[in-house]
N, C-alpha and C. Protein backbone atom coordinates (compact mmCIF):
# COMPACT_ATOMS: atom_id res chain seq x y z
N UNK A 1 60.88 -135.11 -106.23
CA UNK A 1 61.01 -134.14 -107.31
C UNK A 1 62.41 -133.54 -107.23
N UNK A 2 62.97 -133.59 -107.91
CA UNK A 2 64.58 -133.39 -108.03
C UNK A 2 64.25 -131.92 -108.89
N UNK A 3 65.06 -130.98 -108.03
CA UNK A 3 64.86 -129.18 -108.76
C UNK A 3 66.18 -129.28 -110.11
N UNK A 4 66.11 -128.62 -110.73
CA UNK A 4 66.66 -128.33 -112.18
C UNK A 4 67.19 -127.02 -111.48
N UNK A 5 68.68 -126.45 -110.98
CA UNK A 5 69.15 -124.90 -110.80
C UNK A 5 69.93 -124.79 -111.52
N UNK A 6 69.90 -123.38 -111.62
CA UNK A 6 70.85 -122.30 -112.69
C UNK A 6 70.76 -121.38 -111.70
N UNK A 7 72.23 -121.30 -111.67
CA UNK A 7 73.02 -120.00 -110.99
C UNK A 7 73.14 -119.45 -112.06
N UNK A 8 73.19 -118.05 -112.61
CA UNK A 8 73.72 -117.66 -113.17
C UNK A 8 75.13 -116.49 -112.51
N UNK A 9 76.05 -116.15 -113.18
CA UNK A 9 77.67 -115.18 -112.81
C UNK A 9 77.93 -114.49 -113.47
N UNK A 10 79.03 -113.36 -113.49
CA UNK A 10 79.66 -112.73 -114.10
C UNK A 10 81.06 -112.88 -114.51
N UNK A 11 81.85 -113.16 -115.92
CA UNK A 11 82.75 -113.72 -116.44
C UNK A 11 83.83 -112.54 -116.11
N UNK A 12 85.10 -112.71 -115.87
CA UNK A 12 85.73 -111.34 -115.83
C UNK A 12 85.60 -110.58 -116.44
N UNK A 13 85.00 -110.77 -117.97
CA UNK A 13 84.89 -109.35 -118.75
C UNK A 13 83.78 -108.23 -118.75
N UNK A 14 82.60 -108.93 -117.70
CA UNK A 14 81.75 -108.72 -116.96
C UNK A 14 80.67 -108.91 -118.06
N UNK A 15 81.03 -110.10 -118.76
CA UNK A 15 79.63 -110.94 -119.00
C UNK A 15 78.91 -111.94 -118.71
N UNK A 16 77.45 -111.71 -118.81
CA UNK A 16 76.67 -112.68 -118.10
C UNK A 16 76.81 -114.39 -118.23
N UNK A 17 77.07 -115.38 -117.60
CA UNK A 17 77.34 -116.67 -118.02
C UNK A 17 76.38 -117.74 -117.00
N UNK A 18 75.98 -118.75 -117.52
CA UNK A 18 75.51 -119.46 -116.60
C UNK A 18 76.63 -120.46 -116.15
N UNK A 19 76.94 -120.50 -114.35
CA UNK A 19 77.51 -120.77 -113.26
C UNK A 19 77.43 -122.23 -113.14
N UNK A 20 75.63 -122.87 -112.98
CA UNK A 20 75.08 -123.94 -112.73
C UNK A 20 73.89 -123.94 -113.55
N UNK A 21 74.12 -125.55 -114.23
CA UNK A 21 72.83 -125.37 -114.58
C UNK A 21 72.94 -127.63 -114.24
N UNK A 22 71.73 -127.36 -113.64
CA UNK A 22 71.75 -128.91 -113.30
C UNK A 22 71.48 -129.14 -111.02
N UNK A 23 71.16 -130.40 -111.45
CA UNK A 23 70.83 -130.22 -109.56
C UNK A 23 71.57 -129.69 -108.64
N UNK A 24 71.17 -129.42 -107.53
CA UNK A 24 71.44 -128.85 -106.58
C UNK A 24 72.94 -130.09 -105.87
N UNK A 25 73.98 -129.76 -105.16
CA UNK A 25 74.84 -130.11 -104.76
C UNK A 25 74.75 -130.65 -103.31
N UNK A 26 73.21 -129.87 -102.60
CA UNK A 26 73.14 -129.30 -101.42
C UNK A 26 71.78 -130.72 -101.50
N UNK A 27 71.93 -131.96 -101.53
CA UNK A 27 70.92 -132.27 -101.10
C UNK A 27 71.14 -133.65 -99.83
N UNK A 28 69.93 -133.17 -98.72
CA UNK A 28 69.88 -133.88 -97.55
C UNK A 28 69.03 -134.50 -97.18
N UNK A 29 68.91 -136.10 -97.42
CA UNK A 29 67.96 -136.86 -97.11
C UNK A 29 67.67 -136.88 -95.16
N UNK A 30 66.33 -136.35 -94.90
CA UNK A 30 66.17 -136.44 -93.12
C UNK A 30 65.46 -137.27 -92.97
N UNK A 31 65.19 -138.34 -93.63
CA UNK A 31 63.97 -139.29 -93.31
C UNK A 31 63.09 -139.02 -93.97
N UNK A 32 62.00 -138.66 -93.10
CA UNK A 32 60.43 -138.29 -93.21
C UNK A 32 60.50 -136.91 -94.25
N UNK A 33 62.20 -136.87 -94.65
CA UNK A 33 61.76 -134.93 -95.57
C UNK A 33 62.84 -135.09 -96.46
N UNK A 34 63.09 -134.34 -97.27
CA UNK A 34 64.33 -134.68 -98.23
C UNK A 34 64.28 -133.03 -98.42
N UNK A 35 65.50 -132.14 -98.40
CA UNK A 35 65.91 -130.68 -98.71
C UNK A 35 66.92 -130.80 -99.74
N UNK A 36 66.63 -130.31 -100.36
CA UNK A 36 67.32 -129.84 -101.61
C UNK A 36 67.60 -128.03 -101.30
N UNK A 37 68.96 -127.52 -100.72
CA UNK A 37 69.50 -126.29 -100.68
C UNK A 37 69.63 -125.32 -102.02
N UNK A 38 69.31 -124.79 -102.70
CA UNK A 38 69.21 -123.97 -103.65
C UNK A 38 70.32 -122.71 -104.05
N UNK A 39 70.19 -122.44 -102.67
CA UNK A 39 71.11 -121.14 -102.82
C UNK A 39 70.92 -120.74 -100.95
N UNK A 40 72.19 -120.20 -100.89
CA UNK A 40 72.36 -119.64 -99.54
C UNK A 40 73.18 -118.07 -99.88
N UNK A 41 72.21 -117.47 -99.38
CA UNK A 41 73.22 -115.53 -99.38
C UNK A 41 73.53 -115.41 -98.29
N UNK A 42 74.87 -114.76 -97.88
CA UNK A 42 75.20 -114.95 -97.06
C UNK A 42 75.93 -113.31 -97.10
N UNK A 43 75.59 -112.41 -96.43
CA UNK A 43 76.60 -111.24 -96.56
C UNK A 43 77.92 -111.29 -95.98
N UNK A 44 77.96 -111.86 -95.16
CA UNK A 44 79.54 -112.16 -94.73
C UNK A 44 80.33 -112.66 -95.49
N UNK A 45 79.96 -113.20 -96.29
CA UNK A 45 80.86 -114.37 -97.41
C UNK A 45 80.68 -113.75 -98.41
N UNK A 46 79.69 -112.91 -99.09
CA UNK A 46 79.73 -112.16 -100.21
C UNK A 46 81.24 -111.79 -100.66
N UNK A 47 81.02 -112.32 -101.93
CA UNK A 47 82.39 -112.66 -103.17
C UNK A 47 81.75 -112.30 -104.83
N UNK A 48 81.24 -111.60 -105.59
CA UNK A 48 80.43 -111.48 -106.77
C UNK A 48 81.62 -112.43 -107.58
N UNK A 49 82.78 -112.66 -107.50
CA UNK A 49 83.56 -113.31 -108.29
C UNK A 49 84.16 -114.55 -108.11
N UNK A 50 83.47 -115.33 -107.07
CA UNK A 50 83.40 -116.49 -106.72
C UNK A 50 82.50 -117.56 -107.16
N UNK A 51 83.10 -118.67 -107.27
CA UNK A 51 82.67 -120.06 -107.92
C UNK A 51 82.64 -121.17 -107.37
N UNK A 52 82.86 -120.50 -105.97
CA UNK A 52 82.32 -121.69 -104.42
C UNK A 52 80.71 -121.41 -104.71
N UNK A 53 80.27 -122.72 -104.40
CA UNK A 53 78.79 -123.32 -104.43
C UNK A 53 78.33 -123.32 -102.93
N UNK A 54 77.54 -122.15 -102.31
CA UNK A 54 77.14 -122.48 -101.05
C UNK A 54 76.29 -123.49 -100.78
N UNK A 55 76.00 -124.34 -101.82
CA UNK A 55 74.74 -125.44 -101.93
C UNK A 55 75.94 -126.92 -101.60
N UNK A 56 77.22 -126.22 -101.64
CA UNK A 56 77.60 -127.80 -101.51
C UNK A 56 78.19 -127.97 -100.13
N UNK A 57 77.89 -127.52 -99.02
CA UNK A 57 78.13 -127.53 -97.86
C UNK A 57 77.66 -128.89 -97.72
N UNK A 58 78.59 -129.18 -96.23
CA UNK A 58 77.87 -130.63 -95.61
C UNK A 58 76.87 -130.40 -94.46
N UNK A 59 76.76 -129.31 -93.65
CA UNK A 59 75.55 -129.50 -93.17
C UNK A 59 74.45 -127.73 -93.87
N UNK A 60 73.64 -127.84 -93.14
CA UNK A 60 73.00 -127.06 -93.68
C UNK A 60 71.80 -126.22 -92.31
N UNK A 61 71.84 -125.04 -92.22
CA UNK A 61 71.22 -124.20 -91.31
C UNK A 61 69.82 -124.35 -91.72
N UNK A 62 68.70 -124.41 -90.67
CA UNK A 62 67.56 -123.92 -90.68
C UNK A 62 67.16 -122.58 -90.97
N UNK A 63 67.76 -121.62 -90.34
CA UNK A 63 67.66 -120.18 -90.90
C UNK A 63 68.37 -119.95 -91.58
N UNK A 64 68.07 -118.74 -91.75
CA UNK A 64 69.09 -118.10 -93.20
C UNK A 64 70.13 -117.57 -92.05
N UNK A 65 71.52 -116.92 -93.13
CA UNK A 65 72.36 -115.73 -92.33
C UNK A 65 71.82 -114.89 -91.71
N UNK A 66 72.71 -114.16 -91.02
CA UNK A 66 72.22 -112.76 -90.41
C UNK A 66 72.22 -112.26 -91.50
N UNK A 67 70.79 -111.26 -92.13
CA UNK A 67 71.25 -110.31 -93.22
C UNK A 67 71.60 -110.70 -94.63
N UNK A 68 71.14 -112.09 -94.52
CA UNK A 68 70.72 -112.68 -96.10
C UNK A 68 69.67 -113.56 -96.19
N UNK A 69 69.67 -114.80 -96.73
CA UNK A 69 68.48 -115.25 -97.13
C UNK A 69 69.40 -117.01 -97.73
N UNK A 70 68.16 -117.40 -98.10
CA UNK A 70 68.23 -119.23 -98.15
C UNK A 70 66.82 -119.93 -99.06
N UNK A 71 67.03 -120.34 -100.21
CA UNK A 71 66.47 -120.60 -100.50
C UNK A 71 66.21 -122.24 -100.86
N UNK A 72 65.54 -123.15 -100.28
CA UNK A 72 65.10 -124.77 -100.84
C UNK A 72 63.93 -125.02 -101.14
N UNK A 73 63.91 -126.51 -101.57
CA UNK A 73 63.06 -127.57 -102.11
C UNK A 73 62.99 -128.17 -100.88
N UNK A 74 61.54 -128.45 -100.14
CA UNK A 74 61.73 -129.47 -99.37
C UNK A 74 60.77 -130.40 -99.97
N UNK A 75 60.61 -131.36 -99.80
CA UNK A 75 59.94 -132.18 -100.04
C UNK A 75 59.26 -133.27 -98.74
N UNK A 76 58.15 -133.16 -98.41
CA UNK A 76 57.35 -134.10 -97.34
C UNK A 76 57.27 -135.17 -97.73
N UNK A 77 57.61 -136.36 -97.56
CA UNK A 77 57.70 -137.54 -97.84
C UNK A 77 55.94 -138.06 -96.85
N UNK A 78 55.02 -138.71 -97.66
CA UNK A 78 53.99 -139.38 -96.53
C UNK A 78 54.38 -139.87 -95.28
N UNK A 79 53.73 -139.42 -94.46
CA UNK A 79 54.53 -139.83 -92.73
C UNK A 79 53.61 -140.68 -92.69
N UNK A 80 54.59 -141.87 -92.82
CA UNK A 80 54.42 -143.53 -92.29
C UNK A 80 53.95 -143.61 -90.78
N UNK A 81 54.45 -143.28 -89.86
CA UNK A 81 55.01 -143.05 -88.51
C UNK A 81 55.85 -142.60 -87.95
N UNK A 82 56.65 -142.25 -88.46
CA UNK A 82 58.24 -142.56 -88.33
C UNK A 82 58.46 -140.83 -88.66
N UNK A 83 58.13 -140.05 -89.14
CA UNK A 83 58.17 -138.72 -89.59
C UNK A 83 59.15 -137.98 -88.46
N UNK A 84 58.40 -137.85 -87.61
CA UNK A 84 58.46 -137.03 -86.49
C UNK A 84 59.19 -137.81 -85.04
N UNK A 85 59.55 -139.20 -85.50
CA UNK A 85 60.23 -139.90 -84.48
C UNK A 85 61.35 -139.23 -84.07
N UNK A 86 61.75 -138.94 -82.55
CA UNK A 86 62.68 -138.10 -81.89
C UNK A 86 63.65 -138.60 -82.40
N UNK A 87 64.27 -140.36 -82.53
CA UNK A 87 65.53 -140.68 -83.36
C UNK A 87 65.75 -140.38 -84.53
N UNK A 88 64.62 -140.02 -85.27
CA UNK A 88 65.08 -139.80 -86.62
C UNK A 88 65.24 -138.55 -86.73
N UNK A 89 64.45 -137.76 -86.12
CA UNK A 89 64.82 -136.09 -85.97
C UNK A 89 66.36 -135.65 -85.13
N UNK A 90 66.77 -136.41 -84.35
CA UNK A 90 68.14 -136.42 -83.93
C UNK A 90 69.11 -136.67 -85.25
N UNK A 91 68.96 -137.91 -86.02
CA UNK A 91 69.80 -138.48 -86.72
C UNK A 91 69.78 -137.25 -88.17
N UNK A 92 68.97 -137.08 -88.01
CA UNK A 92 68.66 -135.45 -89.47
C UNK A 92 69.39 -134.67 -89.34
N UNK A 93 69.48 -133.95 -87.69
CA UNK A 93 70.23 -132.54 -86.90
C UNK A 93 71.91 -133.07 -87.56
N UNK A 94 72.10 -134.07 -87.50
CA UNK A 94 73.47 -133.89 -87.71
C UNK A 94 73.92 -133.54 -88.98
N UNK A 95 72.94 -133.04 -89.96
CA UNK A 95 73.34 -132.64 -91.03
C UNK A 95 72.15 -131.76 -91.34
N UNK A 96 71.74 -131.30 -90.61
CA UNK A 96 70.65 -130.26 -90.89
C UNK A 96 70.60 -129.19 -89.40
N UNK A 97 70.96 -127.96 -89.27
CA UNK A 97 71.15 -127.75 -87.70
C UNK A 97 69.78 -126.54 -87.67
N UNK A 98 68.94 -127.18 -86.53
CA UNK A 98 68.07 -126.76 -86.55
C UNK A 98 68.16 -125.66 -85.32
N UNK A 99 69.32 -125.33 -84.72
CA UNK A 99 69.40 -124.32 -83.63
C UNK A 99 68.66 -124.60 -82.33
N UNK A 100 68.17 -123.28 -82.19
CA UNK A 100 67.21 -123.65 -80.87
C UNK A 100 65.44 -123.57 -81.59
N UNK A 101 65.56 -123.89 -82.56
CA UNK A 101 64.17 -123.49 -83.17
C UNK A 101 63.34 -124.55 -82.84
N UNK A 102 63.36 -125.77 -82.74
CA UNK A 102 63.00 -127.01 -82.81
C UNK A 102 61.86 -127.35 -81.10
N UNK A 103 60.84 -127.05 -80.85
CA UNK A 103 60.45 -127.86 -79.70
C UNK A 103 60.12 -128.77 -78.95
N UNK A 104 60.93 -129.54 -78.44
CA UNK A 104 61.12 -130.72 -77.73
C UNK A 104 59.51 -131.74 -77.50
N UNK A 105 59.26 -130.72 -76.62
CA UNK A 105 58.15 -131.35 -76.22
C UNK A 105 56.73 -131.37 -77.31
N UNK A 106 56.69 -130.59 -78.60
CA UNK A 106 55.78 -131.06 -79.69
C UNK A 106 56.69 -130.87 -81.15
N UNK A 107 56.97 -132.51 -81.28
CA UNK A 107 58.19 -132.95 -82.22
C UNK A 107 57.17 -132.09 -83.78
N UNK A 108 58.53 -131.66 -84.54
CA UNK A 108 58.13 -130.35 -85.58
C UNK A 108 57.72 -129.51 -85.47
N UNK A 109 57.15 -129.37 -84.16
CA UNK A 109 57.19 -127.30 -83.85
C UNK A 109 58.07 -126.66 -83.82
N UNK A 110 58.27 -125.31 -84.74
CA UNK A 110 59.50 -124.73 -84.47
C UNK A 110 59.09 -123.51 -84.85
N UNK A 111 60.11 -122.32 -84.38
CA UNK A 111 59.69 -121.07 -84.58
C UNK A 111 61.14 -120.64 -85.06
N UNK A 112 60.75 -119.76 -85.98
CA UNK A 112 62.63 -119.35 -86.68
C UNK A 112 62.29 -117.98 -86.79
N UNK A 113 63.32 -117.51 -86.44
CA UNK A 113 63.66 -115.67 -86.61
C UNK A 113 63.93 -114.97 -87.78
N UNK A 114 62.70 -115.49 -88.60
CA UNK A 114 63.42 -114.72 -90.24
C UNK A 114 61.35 -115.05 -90.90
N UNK A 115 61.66 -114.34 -91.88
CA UNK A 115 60.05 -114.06 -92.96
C UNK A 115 60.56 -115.34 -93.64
N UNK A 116 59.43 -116.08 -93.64
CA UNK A 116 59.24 -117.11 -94.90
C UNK A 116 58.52 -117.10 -95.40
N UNK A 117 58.95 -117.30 -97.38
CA UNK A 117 57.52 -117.43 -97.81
C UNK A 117 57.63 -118.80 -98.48
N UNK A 118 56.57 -119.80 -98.21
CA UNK A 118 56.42 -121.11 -98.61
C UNK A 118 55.37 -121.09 -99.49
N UNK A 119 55.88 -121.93 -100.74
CA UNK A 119 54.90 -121.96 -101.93
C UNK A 119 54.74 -123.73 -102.43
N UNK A 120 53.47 -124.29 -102.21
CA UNK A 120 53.06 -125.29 -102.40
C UNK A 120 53.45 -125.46 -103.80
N UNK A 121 54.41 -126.36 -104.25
CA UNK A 121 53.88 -126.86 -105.62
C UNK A 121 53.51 -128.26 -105.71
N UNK A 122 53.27 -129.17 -105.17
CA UNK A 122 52.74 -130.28 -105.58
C UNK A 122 52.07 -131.22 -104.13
N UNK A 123 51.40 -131.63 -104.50
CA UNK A 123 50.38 -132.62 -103.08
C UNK A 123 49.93 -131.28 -102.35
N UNK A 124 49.68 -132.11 -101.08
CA UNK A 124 49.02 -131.23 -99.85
C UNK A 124 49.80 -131.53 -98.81
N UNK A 125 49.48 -130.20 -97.70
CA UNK A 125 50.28 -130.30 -96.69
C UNK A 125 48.93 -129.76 -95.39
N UNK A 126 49.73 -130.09 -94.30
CA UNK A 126 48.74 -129.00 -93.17
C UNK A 126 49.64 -128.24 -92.04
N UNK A 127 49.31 -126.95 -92.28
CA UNK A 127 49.92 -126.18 -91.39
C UNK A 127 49.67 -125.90 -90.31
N UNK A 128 50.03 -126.60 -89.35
CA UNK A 128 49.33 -126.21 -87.51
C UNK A 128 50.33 -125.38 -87.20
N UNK A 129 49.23 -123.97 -86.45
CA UNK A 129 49.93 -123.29 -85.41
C UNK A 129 49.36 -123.73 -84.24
N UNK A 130 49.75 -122.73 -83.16
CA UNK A 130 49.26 -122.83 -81.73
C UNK A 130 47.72 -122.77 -81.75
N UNK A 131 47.30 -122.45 -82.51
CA UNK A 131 45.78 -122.22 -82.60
C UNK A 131 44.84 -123.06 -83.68
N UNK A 132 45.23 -124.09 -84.00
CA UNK A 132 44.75 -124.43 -84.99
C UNK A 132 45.49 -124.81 -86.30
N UNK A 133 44.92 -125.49 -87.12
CA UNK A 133 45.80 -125.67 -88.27
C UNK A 133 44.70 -125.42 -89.90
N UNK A 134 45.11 -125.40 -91.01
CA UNK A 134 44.72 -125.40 -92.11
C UNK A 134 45.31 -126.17 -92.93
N UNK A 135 44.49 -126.32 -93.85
CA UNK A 135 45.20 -127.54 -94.76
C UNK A 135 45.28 -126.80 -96.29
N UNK A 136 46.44 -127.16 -97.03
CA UNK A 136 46.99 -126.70 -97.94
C UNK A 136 47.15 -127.27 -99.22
N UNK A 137 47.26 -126.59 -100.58
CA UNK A 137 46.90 -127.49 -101.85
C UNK A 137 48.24 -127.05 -102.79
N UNK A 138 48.10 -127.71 -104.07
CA UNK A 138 49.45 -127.02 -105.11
C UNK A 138 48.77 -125.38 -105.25
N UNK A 139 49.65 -124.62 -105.08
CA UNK A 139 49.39 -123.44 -105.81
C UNK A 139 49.06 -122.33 -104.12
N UNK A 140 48.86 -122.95 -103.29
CA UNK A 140 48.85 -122.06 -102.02
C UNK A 140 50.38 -121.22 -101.50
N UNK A 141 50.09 -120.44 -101.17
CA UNK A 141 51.08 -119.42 -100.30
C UNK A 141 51.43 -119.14 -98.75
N UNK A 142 51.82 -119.45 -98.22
CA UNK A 142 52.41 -118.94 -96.96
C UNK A 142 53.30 -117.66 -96.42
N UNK A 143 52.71 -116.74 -95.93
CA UNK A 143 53.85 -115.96 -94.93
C UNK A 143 54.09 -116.23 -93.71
N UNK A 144 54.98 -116.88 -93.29
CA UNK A 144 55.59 -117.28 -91.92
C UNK A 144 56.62 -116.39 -91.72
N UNK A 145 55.71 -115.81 -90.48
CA UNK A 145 56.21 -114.14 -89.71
C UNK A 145 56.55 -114.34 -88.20
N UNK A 146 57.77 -115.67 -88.44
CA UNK A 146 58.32 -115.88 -86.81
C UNK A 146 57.52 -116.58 -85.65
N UNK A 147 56.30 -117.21 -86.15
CA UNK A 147 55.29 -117.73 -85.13
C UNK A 147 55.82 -119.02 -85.33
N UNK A 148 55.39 -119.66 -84.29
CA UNK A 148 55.75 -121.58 -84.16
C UNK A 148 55.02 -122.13 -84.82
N UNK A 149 55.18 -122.88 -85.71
CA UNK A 149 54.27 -123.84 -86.48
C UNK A 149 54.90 -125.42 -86.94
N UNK A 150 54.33 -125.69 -87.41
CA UNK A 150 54.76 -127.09 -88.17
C UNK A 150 54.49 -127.40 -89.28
N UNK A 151 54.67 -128.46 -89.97
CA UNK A 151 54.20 -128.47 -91.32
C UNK A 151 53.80 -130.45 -90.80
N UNK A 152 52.49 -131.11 -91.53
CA UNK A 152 52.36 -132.43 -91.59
C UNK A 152 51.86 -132.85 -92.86
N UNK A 153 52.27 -133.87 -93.49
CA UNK A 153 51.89 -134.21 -94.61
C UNK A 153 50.96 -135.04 -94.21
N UNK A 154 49.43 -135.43 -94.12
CA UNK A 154 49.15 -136.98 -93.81
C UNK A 154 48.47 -137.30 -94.76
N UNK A 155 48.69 -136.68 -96.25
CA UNK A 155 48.34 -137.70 -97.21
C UNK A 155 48.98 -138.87 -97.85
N UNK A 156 48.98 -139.66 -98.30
CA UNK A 156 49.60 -140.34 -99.33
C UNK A 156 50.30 -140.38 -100.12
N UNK A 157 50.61 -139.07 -100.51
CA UNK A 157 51.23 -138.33 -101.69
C UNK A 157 52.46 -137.49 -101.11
N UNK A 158 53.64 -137.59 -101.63
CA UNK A 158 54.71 -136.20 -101.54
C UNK A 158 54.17 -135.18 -101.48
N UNK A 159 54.57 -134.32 -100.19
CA UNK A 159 53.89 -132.45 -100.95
C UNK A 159 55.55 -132.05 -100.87
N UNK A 160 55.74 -130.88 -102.37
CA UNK A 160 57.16 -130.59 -102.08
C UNK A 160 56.49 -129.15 -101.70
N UNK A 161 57.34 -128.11 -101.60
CA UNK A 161 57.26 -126.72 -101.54
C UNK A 161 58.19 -126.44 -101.59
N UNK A 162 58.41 -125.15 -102.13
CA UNK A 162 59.84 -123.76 -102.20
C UNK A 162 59.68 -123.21 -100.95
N UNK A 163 60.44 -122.89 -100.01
CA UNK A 163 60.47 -121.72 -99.17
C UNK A 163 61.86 -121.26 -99.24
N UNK A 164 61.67 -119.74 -99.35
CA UNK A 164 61.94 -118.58 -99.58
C UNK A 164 62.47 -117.99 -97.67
N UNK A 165 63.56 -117.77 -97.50
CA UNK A 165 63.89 -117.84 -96.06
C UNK A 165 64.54 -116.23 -96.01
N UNK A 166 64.39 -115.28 -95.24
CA UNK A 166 65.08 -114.26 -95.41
C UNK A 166 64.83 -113.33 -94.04
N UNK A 167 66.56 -113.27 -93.87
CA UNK A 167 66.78 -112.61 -92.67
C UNK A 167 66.21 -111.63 -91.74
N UNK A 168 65.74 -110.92 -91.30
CA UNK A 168 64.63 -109.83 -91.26
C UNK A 168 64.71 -109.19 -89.70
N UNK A 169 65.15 -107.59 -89.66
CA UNK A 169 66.03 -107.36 -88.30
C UNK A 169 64.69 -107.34 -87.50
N UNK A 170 63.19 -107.44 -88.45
CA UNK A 170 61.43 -107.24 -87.23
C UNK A 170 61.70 -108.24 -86.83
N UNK A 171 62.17 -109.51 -87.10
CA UNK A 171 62.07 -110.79 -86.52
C UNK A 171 63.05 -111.41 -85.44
N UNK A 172 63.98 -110.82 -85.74
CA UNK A 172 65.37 -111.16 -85.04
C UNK A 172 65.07 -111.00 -83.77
């Protein structure tokens, strides 16, 4: 599913104009997942009169900034086998930097220091934590509040989702 974005800006005369309208710049095939970057806030870089595209970076953070937020498309591709293979999760990192979030020893567990909210829009997914997992449909919601989890697709079908990534000093 390829996202349709509109940035919208402010023209020097301080009218409203649309920035972007058309796909994302920011997109990173990882194998088993495909991210489409949306938008990255970044308070350090904050510019209101800038027409740099933080979506067209070449690699791309797992968390958001300190003190902003990140918004993508990911998309779960059906895991063949190969999803969660340590080489292919290596060969991803180099254009996707997953920090120290990532746990070694159960490939796609990861825990990130920021509020997410993940919104199912299409297929199914299943969310394992340490305790168990649930399984997920179009139209479900997630708050991911810094706990380790994973995400597995093992249907047949693409599940994409939005998540909504944002900095958060409870989590840090």
């Amino acid at each position: 599913m390829s996202s349709r974005r509109i940035v919208t800006a402010n023209n020097a005369d301080g009218k409203s104009y649309f920035l972007h309208d058309g796909p994302t710049p920011g997109i990173v095939d990882l194998g088993g997942f495909l991210d489409e970057e949306i938008w990255i806030d970044d308070p350090a870089r904050f510019d209101p009169n800038t027409e740099t595209d933080p979506a067209a970076a070449d690699t791309f953070d797992l968390v958001p900034p300190q003190g902003g937020s990140r918004v993508r498309v990911f998309t779960f591709r059906p895991n063949d086998g190969t999803a969660y293979d340590p080489e292919v999760l290596r060969a991803a990192a180099s254009r996707f930097n997953t920090g120290n979030a990532m746990e070694e020893e159960r490939p796609g567990m990861h825990t990130t220091p920021s509020i997410d909210y993940g919104i199912v829009l299409q297929g199914e997914i299943t969310l394992e934590l340490d305790s168990g997992s649930v399984n997920l449909a179009a139209g479900d919601i997630v708050v991911q509040r810094a706990t380790a989890h994973a995400w597995r697709n093992y249907s047949d079908q693409p599940c994409v989702m939005v998540f909504v990534l944002i900095s958060s000093p409870n989590y840090s």
